[in-house]
Structure formats: structure tokens, C-alpha cells
C-alpha atoms as a PDB file:
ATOM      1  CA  UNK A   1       0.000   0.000   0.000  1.00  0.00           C
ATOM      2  CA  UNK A   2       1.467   3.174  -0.508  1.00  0.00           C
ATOM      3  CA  UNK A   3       0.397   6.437   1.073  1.00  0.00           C
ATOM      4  CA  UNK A   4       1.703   9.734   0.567  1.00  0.00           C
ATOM      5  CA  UNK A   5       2.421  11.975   3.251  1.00  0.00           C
ATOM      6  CA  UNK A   6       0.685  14.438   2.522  1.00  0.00           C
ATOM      7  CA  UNK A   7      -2.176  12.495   2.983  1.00  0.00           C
ATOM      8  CA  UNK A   8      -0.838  11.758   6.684  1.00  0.00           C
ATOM      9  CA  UNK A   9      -1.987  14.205   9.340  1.00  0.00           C
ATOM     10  CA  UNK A  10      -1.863  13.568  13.264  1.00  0.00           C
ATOM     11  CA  UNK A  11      -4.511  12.437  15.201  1.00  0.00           C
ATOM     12  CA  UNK A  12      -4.380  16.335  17.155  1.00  0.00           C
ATOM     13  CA  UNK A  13      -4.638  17.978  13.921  1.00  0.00           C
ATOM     14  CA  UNK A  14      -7.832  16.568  12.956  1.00  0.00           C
ATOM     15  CA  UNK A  15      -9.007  17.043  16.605  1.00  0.00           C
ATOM     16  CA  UNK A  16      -7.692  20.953  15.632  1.00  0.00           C
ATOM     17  CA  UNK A  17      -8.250  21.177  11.460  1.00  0.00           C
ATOM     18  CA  UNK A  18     -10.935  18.840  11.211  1.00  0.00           C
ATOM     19  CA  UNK A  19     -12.539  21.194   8.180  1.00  0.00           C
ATOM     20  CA  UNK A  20      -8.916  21.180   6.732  1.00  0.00           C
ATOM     21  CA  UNK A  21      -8.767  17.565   7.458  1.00  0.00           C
ATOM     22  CA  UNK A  22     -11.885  16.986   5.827  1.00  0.00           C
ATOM     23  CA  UNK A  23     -11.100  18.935   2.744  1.00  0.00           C
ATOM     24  CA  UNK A  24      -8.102  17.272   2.620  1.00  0.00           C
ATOM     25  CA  UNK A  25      -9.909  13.746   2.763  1.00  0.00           C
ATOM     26  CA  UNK A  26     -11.696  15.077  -0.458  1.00  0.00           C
ATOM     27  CA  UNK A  27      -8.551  15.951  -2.617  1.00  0.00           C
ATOM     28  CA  UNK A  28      -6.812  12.463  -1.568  1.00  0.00           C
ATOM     29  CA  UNK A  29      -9.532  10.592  -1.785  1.00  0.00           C
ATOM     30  CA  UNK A  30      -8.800   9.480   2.108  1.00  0.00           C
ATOM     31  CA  UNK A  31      -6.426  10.364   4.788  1.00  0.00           C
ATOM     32  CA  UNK A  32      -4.537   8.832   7.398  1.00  0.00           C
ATOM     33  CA  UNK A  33      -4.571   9.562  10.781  1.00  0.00           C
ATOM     34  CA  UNK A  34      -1.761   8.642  13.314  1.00  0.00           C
ATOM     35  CA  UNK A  35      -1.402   8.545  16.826  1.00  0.00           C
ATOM     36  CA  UNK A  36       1.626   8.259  18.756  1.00  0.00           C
ATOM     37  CA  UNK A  37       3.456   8.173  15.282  1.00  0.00           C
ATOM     38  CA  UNK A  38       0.956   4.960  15.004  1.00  0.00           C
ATOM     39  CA  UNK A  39      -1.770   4.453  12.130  1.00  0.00           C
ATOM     40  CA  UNK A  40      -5.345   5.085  13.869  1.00  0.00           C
ATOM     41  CA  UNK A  41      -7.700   5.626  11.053  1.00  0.00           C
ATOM     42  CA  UNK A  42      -8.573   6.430   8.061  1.00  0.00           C
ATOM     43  CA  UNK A  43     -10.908   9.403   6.894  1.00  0.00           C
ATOM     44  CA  UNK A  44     -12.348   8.688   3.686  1.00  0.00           C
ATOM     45  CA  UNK A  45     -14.309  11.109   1.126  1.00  0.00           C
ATOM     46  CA  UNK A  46     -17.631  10.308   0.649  1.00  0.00           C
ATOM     47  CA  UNK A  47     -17.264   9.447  -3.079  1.00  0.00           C
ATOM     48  CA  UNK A  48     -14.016   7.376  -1.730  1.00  0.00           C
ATOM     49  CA  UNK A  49     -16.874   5.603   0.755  1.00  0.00           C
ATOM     50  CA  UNK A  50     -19.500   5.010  -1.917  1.00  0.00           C
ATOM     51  CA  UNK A  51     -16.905   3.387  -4.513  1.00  0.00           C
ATOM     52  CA  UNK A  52     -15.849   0.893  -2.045  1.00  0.00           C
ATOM     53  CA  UNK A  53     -18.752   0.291  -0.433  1.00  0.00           C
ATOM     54  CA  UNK A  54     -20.244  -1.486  -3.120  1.00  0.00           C
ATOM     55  CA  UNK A  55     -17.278  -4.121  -2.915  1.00  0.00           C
ATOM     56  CA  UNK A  56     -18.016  -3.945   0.935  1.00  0.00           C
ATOM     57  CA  UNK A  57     -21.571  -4.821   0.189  1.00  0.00           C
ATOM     58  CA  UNK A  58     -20.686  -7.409  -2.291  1.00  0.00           C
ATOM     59  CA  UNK A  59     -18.198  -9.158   0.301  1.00  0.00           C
ATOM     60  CA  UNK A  60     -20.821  -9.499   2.869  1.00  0.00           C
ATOM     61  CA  UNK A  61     -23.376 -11.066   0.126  1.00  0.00           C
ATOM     62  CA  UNK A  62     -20.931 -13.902  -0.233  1.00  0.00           C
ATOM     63  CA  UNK A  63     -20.833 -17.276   2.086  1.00  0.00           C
ATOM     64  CA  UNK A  64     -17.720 -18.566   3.900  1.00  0.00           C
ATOM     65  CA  UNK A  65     -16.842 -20.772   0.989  1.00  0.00           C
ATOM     66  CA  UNK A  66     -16.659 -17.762  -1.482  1.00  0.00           C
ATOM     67  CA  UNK A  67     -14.654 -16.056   1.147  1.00  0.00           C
ATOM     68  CA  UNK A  68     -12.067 -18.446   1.289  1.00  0.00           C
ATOM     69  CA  UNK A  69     -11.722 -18.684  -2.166  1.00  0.00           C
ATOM     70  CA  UNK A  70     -11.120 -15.368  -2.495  1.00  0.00           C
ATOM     71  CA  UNK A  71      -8.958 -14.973   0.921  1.00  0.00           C
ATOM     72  CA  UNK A  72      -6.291 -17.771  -0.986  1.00  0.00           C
ATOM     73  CA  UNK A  73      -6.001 -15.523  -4.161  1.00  0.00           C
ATOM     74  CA  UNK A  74      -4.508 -12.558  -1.747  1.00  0.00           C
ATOM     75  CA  UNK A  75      -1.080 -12.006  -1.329  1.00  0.00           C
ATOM     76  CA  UNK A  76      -0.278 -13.832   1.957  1.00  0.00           C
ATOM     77  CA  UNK A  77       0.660 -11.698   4.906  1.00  0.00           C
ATOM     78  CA  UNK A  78       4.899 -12.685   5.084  1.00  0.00           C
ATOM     79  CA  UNK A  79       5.100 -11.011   1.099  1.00  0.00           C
ATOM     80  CA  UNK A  80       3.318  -7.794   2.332  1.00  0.00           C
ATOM     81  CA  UNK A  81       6.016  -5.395   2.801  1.00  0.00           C
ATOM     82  CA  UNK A  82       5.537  -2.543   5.457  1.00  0.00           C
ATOM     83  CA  UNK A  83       3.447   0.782   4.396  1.00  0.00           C
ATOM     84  CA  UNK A  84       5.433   2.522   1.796  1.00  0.00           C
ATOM     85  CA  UNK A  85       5.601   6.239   2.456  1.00  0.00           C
ATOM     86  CA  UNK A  86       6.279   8.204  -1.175  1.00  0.00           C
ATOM     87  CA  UNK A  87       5.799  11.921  -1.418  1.00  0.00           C
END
């Protein structure tokens, strides 16, 4: 996953700047929020929400089998490198 860090802010900034935050969420898409230098969340836009919560709906349509079929075809956790921070 990459992120960029712009799209990083603290978790007191959005406490702060939460219009800026916000606003911000709509030009990235999403931002990420950290705590104690630690990822905490993730703000998305709405039009970010609405694209991927169609997947989010389709996931939950499906039963365990179709899960697990899908869970094998994912990259498995020991070849997912750490979040890559580009600017």
C-alpha cells in the first residue's frame, strides 16, 4: 500500500483542522490519521466511501466458501512489505 504523506496528518490535527482535514480527505480521496506516530484511522471522502462500499456490500453477500476462495487468491501476509511512504 502506498500512502503519501501528505495524505498523513496527526490524530491532534484533525481534533484541531478537522474542516482542513476533511477537505483534505476530499482531494486524496482518504487520509490517514496517526497517533503516537501509530496508524489510527482512516478518513475517507464520501465518493471514496461510496466506490468501495459497493465491494463492501458485495463481500458481505458472499458465504464462507466464497470467502475463502477469495482470501487464498490474496497475497499472503509474510510477502506484504511494510506501508510505503512516497511523497
Amino acid at each position: 500500500m502506498n500512502i503519501l504523506t501528505a495524505a498523513i496528518v496527526s490524530n491532534s490535527e484533525m481534533i484541531k483542522n478537522y474542516k482542513a482535514c476533511r477537505e483534505k480527505a476530499e482531494g486524496f480521496r482518504k487520509i490517514f490519521v496517526l497517533k503516537n506516530n501509530q496508524p489510527d484511522a482512516v478518513l475517507f471522502s464520501i465518493a471514496e466511501y461510496e466506490r468501495l462500499s459497493v465491494f463492501i456490500e458485495y463481500l458481505e453477500s458472499l458465504d464462507a466458501k466464497d470467502i475463502a476462495k477469495i482470501t487464498e487468491s490474496l497475497p499472503k501476509k509474510e510477502l506484504v512489505k511494510d506501508v510505503i511512504l512516497t511523497i
